[in-house]
N, C-alpha and C. Protein backbone atom coordinates (compact mmCIF):
# COMPACT_ATOMS: atom_id res chain seq x y z
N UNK A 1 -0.97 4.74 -4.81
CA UNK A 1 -0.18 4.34 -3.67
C UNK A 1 1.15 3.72 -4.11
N UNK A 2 0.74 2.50 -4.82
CA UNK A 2 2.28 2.39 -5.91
C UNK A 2 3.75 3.96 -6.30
N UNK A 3 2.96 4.88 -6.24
CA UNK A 3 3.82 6.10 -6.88
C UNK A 3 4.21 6.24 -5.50
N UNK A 4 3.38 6.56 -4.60
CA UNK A 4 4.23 6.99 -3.19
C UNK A 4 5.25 6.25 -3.06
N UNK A 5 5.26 5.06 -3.12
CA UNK A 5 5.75 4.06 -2.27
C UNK A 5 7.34 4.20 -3.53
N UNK A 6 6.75 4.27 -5.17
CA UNK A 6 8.49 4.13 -5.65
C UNK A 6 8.95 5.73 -5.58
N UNK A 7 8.11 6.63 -5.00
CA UNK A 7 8.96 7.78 -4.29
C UNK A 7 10.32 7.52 -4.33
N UNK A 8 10.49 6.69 -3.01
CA UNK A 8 12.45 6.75 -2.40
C UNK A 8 13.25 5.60 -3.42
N UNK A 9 12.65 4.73 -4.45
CA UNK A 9 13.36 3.80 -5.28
C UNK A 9 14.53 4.68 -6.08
N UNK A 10 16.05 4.29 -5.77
CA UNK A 10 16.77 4.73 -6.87
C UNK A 10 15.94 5.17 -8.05
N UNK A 11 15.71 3.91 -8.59
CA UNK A 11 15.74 3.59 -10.14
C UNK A 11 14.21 4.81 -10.77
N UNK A 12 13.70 5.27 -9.80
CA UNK A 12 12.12 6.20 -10.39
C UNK A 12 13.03 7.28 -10.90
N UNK A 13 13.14 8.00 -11.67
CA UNK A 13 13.51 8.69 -12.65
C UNK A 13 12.51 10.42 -12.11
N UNK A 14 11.29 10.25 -11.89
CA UNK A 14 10.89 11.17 -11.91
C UNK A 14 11.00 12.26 -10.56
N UNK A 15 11.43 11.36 -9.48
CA UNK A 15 11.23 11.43 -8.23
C UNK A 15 12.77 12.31 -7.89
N UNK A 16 13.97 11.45 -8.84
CA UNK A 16 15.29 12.13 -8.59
C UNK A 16 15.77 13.32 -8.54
N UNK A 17 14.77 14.16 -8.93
CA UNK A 17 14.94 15.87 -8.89
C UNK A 17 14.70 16.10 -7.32
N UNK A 18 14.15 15.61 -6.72
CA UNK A 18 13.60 15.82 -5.29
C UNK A 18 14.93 15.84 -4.28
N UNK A 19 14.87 16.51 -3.51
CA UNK A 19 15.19 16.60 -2.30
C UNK A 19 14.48 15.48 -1.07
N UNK A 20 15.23 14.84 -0.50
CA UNK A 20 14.63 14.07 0.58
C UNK A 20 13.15 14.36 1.02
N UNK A 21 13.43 15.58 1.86
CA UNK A 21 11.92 16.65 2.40
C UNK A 21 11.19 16.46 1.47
N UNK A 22 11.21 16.75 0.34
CA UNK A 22 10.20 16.98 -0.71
C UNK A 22 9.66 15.97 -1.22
N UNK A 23 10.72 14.49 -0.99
CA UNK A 23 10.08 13.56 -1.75
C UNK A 23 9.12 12.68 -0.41
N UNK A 24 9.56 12.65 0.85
CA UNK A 24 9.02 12.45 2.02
C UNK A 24 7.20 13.19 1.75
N UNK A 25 7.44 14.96 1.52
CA UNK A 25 5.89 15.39 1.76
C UNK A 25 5.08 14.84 0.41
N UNK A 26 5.96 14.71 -0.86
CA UNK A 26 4.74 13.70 -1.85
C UNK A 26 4.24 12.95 -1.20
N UNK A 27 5.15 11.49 -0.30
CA UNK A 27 5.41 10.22 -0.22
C UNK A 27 3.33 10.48 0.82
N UNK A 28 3.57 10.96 1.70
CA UNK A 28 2.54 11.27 2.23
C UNK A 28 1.15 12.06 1.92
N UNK A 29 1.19 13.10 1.31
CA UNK A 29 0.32 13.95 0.59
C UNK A 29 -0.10 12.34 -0.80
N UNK A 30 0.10 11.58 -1.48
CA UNK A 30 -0.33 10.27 -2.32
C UNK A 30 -0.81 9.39 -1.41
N UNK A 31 -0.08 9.11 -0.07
CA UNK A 31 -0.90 7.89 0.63
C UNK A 31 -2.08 8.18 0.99
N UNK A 32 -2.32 9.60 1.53
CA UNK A 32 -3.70 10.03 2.29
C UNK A 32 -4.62 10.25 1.17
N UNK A 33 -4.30 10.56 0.39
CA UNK A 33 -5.58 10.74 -0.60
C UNK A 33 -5.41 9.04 -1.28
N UNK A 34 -4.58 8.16 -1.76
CA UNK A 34 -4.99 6.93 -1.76
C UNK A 34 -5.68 6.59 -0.52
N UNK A 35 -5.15 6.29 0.78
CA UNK A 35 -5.95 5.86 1.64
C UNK A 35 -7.58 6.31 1.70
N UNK A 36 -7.69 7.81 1.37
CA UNK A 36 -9.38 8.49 1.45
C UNK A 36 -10.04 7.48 0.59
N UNK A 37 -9.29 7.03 -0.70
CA UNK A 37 -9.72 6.20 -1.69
C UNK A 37 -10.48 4.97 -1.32
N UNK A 38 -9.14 4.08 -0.86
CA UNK A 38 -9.32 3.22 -0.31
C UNK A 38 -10.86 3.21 0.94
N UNK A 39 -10.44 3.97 1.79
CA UNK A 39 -11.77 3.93 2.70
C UNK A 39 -13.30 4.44 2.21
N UNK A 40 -12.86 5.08 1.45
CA UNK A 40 -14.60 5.49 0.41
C UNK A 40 -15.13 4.39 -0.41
N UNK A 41 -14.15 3.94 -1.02
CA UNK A 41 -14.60 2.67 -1.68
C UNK A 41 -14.95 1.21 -0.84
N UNK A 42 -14.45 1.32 0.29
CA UNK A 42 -14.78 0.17 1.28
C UNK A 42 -15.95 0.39 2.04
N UNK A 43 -16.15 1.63 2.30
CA UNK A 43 -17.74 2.12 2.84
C UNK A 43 -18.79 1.85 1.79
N UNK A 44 -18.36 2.45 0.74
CA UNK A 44 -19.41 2.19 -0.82
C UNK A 44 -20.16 0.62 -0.25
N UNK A 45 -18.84 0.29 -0.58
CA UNK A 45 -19.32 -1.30 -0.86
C UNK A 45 -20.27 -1.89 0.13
N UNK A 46 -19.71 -1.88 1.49
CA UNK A 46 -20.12 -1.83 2.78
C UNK A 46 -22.09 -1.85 2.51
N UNK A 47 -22.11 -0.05 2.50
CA UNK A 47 -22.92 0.46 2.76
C UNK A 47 -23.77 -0.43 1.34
N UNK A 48 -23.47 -0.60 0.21
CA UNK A 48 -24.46 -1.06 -0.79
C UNK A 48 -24.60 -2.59 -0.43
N UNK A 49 -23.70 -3.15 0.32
CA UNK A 49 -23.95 -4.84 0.99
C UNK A 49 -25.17 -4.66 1.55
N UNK A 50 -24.75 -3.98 2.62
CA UNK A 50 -26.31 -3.51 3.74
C UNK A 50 -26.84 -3.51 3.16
N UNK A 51 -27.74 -2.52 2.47
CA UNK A 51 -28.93 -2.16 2.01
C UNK A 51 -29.03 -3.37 1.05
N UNK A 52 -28.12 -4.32 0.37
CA UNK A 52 -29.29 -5.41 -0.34
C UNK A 52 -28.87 -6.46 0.57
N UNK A 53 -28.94 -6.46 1.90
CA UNK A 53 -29.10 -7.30 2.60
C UNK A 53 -27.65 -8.83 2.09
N UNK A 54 -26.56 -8.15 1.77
CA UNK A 54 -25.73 -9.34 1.04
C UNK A 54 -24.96 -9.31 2.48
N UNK A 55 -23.86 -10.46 2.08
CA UNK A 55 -22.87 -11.19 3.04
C UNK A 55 -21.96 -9.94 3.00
N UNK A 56 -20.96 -9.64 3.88
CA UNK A 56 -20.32 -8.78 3.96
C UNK A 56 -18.78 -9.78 4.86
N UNK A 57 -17.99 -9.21 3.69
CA UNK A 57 -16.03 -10.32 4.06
C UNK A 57 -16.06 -11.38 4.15
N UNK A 58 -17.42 -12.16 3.25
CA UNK A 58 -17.26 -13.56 2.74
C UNK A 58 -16.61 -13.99 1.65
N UNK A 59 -15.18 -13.53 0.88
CA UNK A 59 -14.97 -14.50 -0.29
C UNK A 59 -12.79 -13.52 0.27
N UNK A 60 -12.31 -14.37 -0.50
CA UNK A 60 -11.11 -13.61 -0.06
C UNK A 60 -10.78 -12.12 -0.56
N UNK A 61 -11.24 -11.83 -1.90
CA UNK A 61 -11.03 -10.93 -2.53
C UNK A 61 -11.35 -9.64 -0.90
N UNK A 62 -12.74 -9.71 -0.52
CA UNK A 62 -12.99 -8.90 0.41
C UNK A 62 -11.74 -8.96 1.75
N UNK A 63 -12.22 -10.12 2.33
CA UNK A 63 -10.99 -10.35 3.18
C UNK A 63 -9.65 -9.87 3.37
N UNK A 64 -9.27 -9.97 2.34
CA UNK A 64 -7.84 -9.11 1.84
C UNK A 64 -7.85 -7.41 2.07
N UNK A 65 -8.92 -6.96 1.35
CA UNK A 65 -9.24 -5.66 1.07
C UNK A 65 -9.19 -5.59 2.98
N UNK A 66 -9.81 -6.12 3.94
CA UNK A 66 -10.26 -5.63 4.84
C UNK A 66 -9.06 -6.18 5.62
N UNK A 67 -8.06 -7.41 5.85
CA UNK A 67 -6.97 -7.37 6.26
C UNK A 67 -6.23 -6.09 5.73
N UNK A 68 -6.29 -5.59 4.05
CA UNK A 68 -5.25 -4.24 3.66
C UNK A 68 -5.70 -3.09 4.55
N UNK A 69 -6.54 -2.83 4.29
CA UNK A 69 -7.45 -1.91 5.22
C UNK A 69 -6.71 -1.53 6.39
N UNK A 70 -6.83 -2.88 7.42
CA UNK A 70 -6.26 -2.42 8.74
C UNK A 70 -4.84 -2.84 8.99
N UNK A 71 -4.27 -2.81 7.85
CA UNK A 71 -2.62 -2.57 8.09
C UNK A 71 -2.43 -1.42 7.54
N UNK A 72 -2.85 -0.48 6.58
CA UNK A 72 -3.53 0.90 6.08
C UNK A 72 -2.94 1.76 7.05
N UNK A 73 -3.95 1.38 8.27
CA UNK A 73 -4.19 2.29 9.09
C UNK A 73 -3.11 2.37 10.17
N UNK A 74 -2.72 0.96 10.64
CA UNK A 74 -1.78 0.72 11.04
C UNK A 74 -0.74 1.58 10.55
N UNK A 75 0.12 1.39 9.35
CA UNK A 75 1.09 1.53 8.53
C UNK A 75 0.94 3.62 8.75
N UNK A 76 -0.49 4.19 8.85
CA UNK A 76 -0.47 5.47 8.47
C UNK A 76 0.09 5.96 10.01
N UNK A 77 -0.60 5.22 11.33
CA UNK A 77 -0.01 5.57 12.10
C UNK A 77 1.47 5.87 12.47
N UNK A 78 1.93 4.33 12.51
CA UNK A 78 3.64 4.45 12.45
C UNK A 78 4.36 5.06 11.26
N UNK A 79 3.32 5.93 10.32
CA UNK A 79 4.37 6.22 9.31
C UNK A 79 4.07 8.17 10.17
N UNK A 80 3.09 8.25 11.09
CA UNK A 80 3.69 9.79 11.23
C UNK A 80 4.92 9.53 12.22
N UNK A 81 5.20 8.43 12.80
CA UNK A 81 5.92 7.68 14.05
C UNK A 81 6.98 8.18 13.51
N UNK A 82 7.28 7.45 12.06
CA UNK A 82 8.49 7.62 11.35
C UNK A 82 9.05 8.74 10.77
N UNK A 83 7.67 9.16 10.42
CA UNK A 83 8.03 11.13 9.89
C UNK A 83 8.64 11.95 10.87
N UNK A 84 8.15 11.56 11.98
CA UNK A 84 8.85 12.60 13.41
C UNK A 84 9.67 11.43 13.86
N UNK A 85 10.59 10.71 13.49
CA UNK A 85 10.99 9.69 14.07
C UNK A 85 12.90 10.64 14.87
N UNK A 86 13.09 11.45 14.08
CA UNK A 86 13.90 12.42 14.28
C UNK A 86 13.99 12.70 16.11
N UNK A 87 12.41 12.94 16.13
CA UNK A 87 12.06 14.19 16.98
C UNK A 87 12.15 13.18 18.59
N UNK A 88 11.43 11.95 17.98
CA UNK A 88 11.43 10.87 19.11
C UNK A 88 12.35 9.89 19.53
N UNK A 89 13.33 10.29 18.47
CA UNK A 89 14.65 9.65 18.80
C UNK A 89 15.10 9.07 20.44
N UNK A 90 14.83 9.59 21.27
CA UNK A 90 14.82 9.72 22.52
C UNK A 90 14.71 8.50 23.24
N UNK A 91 13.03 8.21 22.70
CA UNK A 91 12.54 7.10 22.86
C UNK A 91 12.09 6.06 22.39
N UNK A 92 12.66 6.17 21.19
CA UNK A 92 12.64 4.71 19.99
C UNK A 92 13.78 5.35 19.17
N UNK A 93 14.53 4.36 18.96
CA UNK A 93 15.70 4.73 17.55
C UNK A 93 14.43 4.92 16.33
N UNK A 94 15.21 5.95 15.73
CA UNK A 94 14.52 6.13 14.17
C UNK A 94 14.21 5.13 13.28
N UNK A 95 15.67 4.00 13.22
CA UNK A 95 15.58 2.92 12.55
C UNK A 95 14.27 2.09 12.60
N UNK A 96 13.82 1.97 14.03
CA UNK A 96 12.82 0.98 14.42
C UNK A 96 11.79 1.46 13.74
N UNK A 97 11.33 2.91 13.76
CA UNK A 97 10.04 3.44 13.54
C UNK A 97 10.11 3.16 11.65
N UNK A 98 11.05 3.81 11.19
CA UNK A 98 11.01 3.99 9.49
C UNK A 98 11.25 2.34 9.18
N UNK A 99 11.79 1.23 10.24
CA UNK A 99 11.49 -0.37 9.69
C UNK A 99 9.98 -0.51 10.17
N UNK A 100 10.10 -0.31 11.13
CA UNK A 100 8.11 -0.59 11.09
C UNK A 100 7.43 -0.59 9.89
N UNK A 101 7.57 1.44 9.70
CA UNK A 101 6.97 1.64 9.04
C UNK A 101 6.84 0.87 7.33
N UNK A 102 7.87 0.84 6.99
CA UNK A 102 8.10 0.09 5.53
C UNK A 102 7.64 -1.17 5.73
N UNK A 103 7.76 -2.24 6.87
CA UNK A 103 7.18 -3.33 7.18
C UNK A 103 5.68 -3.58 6.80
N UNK A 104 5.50 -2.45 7.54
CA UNK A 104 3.69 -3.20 7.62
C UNK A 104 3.28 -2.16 6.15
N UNK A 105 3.93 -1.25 6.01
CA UNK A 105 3.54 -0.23 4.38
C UNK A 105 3.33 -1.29 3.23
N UNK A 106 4.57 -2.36 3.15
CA UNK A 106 4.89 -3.13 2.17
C UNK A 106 3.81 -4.48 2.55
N UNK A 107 3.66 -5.17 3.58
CA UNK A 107 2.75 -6.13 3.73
C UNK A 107 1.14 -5.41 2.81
N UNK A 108 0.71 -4.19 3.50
CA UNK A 108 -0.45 -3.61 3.58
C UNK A 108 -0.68 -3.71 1.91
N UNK A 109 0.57 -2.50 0.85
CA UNK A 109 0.47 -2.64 -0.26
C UNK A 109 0.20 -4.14 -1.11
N UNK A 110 0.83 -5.02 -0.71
CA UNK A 110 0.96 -6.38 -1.28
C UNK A 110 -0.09 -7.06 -1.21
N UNK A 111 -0.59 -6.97 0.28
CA UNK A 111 -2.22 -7.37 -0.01
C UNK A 111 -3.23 -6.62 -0.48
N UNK A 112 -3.41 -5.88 -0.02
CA UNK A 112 -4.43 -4.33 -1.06
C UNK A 112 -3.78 -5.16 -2.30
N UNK A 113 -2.88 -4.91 -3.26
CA UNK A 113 -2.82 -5.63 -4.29
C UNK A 113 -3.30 -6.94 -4.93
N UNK A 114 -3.37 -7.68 -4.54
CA UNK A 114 -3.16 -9.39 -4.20
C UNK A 114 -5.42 -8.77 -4.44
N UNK A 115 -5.86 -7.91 -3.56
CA UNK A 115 -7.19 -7.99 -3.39
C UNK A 115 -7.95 -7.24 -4.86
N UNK A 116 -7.10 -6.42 -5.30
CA UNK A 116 -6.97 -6.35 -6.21
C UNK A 116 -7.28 -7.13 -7.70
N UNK A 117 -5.80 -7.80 -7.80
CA UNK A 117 -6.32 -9.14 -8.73
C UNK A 117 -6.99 -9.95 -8.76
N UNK A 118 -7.97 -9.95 -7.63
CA UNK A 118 -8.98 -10.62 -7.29
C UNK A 118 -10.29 -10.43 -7.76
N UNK A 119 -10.19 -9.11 -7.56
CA UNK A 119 -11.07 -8.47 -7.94
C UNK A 119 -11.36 -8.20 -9.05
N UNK A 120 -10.54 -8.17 -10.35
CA UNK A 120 -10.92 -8.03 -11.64
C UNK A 120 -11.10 -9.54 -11.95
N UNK A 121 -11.36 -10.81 -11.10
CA UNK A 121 -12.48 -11.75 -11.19
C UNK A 121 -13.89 -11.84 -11.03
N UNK A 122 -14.44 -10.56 -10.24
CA UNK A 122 -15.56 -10.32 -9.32
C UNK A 122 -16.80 -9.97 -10.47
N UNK A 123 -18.00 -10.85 -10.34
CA UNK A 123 -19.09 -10.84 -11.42
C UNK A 123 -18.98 -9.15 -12.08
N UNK A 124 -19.15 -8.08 -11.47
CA UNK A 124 -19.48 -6.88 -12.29
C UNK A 124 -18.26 -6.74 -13.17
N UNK A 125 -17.10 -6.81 -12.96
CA UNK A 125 -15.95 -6.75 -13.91
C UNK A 125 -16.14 -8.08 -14.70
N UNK A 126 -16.64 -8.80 -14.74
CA UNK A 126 -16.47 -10.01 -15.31
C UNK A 126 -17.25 -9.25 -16.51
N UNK A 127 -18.65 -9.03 -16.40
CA UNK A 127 -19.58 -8.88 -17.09
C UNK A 127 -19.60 -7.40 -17.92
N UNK A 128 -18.65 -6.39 -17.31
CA UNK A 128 -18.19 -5.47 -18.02
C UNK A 128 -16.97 -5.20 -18.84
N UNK A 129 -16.25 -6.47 -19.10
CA UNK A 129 -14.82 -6.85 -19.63
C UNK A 129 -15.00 -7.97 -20.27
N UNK A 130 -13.58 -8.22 -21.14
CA UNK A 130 -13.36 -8.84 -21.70
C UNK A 130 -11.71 -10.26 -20.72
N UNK A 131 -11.80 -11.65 -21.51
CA UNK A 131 -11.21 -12.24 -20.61
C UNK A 131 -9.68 -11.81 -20.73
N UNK A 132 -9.51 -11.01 -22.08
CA UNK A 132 -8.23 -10.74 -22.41
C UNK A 132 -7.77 -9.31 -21.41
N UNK A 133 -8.90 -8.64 -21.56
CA UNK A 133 -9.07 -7.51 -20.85
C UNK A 133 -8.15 -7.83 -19.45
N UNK A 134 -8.94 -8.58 -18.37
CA UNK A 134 -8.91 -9.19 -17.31
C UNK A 134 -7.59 -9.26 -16.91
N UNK A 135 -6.94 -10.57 -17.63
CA UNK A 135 -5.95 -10.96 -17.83
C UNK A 135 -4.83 -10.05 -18.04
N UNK A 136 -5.01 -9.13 -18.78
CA UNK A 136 -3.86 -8.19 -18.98
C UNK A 136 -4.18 -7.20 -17.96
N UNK A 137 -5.17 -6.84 -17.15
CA UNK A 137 -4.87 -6.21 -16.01
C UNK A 137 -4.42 -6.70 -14.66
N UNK A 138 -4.70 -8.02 -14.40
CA UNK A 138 -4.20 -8.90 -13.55
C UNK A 138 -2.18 -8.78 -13.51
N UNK A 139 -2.01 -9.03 -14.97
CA UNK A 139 -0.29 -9.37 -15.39
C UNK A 139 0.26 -7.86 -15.28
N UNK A 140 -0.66 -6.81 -15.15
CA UNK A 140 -0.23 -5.55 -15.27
C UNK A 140 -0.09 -5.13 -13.94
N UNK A 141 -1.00 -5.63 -12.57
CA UNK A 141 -0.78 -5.40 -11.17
C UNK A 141 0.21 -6.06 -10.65
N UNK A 142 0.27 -6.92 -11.21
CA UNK A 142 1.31 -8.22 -10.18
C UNK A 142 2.58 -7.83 -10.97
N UNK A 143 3.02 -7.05 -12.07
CA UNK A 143 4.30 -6.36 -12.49
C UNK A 143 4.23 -5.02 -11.50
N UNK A 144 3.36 -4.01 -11.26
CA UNK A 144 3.45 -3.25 -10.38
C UNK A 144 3.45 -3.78 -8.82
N UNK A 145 2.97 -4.78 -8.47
CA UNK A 145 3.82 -5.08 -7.16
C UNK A 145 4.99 -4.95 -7.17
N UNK A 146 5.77 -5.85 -8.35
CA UNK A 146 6.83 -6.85 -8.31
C UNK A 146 7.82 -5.21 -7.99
N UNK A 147 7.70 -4.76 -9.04
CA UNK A 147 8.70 -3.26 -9.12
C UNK A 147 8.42 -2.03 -8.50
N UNK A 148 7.45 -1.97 -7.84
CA UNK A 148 7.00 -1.05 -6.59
C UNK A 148 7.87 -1.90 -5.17
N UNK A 149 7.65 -2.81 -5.42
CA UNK A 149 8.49 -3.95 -3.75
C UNK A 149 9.49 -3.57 -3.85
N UNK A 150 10.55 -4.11 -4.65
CA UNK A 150 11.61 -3.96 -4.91
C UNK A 150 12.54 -2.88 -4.21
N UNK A 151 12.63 -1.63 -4.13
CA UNK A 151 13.37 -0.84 -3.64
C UNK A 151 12.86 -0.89 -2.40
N UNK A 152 11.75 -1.05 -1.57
CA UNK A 152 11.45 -1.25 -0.43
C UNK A 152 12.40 -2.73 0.18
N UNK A 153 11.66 -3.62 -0.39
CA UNK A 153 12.53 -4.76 0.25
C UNK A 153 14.00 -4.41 0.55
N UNK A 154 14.81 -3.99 -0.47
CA UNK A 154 15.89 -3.29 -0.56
C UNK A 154 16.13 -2.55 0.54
N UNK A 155 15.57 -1.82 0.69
CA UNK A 155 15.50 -0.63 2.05
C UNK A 155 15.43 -1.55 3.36
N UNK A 156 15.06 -2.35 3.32
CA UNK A 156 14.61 -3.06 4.71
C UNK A 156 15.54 -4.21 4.99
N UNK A 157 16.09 -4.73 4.01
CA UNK A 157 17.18 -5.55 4.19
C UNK A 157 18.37 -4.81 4.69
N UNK A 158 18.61 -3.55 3.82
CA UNK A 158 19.59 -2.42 4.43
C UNK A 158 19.32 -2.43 5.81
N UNK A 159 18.42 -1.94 6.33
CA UNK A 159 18.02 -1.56 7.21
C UNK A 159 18.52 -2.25 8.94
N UNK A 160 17.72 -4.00 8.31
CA UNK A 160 18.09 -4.86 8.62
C UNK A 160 19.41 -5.22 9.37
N UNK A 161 20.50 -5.16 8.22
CA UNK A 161 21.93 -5.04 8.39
C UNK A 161 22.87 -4.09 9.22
N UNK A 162 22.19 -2.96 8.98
CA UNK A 162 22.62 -1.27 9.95
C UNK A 162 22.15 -2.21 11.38
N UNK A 163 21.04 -2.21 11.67
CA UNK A 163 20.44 -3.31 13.24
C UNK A 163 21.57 -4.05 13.53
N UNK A 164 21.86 -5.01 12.94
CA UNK A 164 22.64 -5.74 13.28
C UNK A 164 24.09 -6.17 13.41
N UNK A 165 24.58 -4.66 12.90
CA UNK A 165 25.99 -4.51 12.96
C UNK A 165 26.61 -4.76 14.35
């Protein structure tokens, strides 16, 4: 989801051969199969809570995951809003729909993240890793926030400014 998202970043190198269109149908064709991700692995869990009878969105790590979750979904909606935002021009400026959309995209990513580093605290990673291990995957997510955000925030401050001219 990180790769979708530095899709439209100047600075991605790999992405710059693209044409707008083209980098738009990656940007989407990466979220939906992250998102399938995301929701298979939240059922997993779900479904293996149930059956041993455990607590289910008691500690934050979960919480997060399940606040990311439903800004996810949120975010997937208003992002077809924004894909046809062209078409609906009519009846919402484009601007509004593609700031939505990056709005709640970038909240959603940040926490999904955030649940993340949490998670390589969680007993089975504990007990299948090392603390150095841990640690350097923790410092390795929270650098992929930092530089996945970045051209978004960017975009939205732009954005921002165009509004308020």
């Amino acid at each position: 989801m990180a790769e979708a998202i530095l899709l439209f970043y100047s600075g991605n190198t790999w992405s710059q051969v693209m044409l707008h269109p083209q980098r738009r149908t990656v940007h989407w064709i990466l979220q939906v199969v992250g998102s399938l991700c995301v929701i298979v692995g939240i059922a997993l869990e779900y479904y293996w809570r149930d059956i041993n009878n455990k607590l289910h969105f008691h500690d934050t790590h979960s919480i997060l995951g399940l606040v990311a979750l439903i800004l996810m979904l949120l975010s997937m909606t208003n992002g077809v809003g924004a894909l046809f935002s062209v078409e609906l021009r009519r009846k919402i400026k484009p601007v509004y729909m593609k700031l939505g959309h990056q709005f709640v995209g970038l909240c959603c990513f940040v926490i999904g993240m955030a649940a993340l580093v949490l998670g390589f605290d969680k007993k089975i990673f504990r007990n299948n890793s090392t603390p150095e291990m841990r640690t350097t995957l923790q410092v390795f997510t929270v650098l992929v926030i930092l530089t996945s955000s970045l051209g978004v925030i960017r975009t939205i401050l732009s954005q921002l400014k165009t509004m308020f001219r």
